[in-house]
N, C-alpha and C. Protein backbone atom coordinates (compact mmCIF):
# COMPACT_ATOMS: atom_id res chain seq x y z
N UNK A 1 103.06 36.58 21.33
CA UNK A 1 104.10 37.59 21.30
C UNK A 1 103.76 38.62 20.22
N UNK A 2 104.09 39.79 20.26
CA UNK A 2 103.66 41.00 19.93
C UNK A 2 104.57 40.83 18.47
N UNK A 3 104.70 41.08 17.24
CA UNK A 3 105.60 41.50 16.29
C UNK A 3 105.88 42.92 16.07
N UNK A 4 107.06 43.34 16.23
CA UNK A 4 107.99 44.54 15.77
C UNK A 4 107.17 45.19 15.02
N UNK A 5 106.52 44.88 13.79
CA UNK A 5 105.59 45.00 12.79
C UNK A 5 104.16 45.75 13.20
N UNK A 6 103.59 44.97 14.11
CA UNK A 6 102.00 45.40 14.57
C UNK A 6 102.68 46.39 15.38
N UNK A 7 103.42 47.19 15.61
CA UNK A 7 103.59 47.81 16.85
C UNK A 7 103.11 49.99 15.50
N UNK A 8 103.25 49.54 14.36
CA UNK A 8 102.77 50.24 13.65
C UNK A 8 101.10 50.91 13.85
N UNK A 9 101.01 49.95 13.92
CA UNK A 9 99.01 50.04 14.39
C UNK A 9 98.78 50.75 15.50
N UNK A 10 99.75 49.94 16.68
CA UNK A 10 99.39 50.26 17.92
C UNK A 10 99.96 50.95 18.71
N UNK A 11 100.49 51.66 18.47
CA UNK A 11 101.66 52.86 18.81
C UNK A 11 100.44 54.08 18.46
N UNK A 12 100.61 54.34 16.78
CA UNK A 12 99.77 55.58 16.40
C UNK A 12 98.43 55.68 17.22
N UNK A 13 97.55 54.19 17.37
CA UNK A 13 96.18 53.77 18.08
C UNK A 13 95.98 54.69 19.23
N UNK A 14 97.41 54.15 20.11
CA UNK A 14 97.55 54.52 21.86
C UNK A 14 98.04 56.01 21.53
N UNK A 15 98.50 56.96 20.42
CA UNK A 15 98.64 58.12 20.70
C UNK A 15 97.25 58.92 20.54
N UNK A 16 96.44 58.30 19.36
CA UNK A 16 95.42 59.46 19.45
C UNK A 16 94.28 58.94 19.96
N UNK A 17 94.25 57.64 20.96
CA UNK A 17 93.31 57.59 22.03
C UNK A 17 93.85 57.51 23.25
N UNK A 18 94.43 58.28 24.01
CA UNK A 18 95.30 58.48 25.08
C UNK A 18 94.96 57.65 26.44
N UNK A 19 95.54 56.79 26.82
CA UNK A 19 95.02 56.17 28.01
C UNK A 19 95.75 56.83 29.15
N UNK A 20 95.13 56.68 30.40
CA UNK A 20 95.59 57.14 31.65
C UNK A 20 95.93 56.69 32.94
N UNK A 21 96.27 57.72 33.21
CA UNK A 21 97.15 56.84 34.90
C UNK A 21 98.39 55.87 34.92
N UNK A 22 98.17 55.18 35.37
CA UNK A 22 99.67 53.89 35.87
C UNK A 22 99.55 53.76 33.79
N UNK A 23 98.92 53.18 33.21
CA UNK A 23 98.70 52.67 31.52
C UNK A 23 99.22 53.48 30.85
N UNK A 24 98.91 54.81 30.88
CA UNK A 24 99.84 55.80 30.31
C UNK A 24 101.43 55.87 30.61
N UNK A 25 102.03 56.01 31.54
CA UNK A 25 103.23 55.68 31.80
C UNK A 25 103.52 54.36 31.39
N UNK A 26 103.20 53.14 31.26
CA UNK A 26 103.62 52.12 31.04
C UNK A 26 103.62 51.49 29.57
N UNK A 27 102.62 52.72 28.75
CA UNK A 27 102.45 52.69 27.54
C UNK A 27 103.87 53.49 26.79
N UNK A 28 104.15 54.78 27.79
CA UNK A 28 105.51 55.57 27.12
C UNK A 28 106.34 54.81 27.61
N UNK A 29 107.02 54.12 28.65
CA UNK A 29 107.89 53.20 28.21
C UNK A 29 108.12 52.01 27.56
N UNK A 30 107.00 51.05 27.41
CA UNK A 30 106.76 49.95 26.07
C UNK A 30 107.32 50.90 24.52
N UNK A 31 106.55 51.96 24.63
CA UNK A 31 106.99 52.82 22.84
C UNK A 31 108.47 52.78 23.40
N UNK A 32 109.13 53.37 24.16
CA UNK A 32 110.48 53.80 24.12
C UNK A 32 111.49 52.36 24.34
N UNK A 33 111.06 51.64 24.44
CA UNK A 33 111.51 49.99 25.03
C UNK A 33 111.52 49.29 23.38
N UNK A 34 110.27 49.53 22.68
CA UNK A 34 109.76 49.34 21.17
C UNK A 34 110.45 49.77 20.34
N UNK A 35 110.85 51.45 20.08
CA UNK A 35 111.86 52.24 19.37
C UNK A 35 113.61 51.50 19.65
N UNK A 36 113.90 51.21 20.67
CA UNK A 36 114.90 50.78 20.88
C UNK A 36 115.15 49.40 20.30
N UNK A 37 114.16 48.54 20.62
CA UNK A 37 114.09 46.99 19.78
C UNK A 37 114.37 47.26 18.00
N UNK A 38 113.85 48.21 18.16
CA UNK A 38 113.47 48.38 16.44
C UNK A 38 114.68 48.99 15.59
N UNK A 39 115.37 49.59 16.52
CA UNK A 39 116.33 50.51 16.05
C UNK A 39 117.32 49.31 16.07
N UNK A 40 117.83 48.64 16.96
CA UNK A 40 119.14 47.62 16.92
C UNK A 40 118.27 46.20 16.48
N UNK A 41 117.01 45.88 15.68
CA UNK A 41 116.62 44.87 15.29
C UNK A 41 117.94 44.42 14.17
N UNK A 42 118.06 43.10 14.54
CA UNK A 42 118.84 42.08 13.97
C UNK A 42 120.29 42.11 14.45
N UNK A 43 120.64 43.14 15.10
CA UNK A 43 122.03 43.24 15.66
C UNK A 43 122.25 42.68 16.97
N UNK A 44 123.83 41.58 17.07
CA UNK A 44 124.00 41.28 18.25
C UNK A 44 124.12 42.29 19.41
N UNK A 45 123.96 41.09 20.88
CA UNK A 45 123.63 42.39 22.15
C UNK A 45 124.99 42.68 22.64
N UNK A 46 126.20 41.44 22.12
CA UNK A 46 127.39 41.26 22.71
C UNK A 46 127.55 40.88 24.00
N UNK A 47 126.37 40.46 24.37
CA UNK A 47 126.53 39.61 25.86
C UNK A 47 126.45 37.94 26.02
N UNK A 48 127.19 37.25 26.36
CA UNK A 48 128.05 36.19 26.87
C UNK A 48 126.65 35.10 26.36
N UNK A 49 125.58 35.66 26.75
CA UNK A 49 124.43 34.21 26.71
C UNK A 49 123.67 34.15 24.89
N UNK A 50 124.00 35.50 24.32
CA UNK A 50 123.35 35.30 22.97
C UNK A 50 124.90 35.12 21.97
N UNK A 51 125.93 35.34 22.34
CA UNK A 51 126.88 35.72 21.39
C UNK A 51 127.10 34.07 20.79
N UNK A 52 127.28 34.72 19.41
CA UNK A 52 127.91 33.15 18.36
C UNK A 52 128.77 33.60 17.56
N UNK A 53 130.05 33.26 17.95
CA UNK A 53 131.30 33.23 17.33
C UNK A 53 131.01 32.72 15.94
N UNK A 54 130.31 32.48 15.54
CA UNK A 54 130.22 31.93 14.11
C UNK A 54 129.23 32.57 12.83
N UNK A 55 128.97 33.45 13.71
CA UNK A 55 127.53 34.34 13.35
C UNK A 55 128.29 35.49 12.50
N UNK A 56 127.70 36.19 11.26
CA UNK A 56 127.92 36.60 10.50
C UNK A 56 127.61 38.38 10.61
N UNK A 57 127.00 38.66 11.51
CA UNK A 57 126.72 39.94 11.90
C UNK A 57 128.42 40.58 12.81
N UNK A 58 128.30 41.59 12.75
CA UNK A 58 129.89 42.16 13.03
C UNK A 58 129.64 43.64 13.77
N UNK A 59 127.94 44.17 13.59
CA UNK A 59 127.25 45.61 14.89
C UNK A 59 126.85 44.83 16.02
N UNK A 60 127.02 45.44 16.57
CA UNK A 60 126.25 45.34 18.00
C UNK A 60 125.50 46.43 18.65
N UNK A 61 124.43 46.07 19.30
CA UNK A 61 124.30 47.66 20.20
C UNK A 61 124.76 48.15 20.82
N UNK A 62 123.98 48.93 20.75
CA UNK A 62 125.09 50.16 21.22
C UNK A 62 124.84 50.30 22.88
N UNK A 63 126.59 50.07 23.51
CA UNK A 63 125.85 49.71 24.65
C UNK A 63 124.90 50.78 25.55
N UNK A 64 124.99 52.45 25.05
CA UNK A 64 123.66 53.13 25.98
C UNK A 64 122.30 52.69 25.61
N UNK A 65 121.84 52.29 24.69
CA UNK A 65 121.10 51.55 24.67
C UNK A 65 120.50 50.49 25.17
N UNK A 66 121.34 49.37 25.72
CA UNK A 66 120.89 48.42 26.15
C UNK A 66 121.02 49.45 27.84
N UNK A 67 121.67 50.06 28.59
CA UNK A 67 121.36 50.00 29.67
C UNK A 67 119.92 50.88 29.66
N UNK A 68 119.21 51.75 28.60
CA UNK A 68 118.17 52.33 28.66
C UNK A 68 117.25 51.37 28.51
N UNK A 69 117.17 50.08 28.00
CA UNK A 69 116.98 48.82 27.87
C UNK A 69 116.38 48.44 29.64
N UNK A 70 117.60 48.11 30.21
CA UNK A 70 117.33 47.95 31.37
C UNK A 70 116.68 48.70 32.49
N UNK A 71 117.55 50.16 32.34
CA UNK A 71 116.35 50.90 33.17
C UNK A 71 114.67 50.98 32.96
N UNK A 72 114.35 51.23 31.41
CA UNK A 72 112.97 50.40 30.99
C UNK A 72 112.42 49.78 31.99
N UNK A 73 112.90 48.76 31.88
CA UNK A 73 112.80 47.42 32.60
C UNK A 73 112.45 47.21 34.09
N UNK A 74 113.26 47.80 34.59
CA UNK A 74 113.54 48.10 36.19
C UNK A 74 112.34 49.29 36.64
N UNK A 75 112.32 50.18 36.11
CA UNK A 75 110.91 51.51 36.21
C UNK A 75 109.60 50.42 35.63
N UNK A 76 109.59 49.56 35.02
CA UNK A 76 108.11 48.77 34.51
C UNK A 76 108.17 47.83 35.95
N UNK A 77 109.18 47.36 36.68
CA UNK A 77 109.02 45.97 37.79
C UNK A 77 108.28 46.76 38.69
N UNK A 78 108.53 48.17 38.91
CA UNK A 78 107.89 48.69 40.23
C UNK A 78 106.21 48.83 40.17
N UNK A 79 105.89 48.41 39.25
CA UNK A 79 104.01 48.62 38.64
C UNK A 79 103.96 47.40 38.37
N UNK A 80 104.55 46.41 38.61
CA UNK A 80 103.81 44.95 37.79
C UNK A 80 103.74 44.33 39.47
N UNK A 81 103.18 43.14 39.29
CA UNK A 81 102.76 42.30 40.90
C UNK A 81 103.84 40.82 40.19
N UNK A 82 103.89 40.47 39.28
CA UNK A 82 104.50 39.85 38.32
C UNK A 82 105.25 40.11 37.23
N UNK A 83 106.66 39.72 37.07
CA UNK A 83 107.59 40.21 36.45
C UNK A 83 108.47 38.82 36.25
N UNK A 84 108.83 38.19 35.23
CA UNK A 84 109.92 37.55 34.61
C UNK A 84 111.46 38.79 34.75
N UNK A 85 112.24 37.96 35.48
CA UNK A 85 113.88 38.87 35.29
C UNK A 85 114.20 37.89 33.64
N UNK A 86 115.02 39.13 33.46
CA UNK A 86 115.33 38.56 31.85
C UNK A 86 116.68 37.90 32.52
N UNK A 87 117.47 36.85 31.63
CA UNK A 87 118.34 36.06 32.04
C UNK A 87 119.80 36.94 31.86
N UNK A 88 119.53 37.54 31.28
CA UNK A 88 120.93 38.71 30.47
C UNK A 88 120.81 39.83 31.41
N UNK A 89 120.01 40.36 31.96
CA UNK A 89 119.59 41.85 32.46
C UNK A 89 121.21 42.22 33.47
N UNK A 90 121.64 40.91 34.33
CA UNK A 90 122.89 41.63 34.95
C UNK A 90 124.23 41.39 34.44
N UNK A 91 124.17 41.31 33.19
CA UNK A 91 125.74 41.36 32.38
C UNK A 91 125.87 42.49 31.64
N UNK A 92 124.76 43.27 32.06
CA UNK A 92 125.14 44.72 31.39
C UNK A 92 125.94 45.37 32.10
C-alpha cells in the first residue's frame, strides 16, 4: 500500500515526466483522489460501516468530497478489467 507520504515524490515525478494515453488520465485522477485523501486525512467519513460512537474526532468530510471520492472511482472502473467495489461506496 502506497503511504499519503511517498505520494510527495511521486506526484512531482509523474508531473515533470508526463505519461500518456489511458496512464495519463488515470494518473490525474489518482492525484485528485490523493489531494482529497490528504485533505480529510484523519477525519471521520460519517458513514454507518467506519463510524465509532466512542471515537474522539467530532469533523467529518465534507460530504462533496466524498461523492468526488466516488465519481473518482466510478470514471477509474471504466479502464480497469479488475476492480474491488469499496464496501461503503453506496451509502453515499
Amino acid at each position: 500500500m502506497l503511504l499519503l507520504c511517498d505520494t510527495d515524490i511521486i506526484i512531482p515525478f509523474f508531473e515533470k515526466h508526463k505519461l500518456r494515453a489511458k496512464k495519463k488520465h488515470d494518473f490525474e485522477l489518482w492525484k485528485e483522489a490523493v489531494y482529497l485523501l490528504n485533505k480529510n486525512k484523519g477525519l471521520k467519513t460519517n458513514i454507518a460501516t467506519t463510524r465509532n460512537n466512542q471515537g474522539k474526532r467530532s469533523k467529518i468530510w465534507n460530504q462533496n468530497d466524498l461523492v468526488k471520492l466516488k465519481n473518482i472511482h466510478e470514471t477509474m472502473k471504466q479502464f480497469k478489467s479488475k476492480i474491488k467495489e469499496w464496501k461503503w461506496i453506496d451509502k453515499i
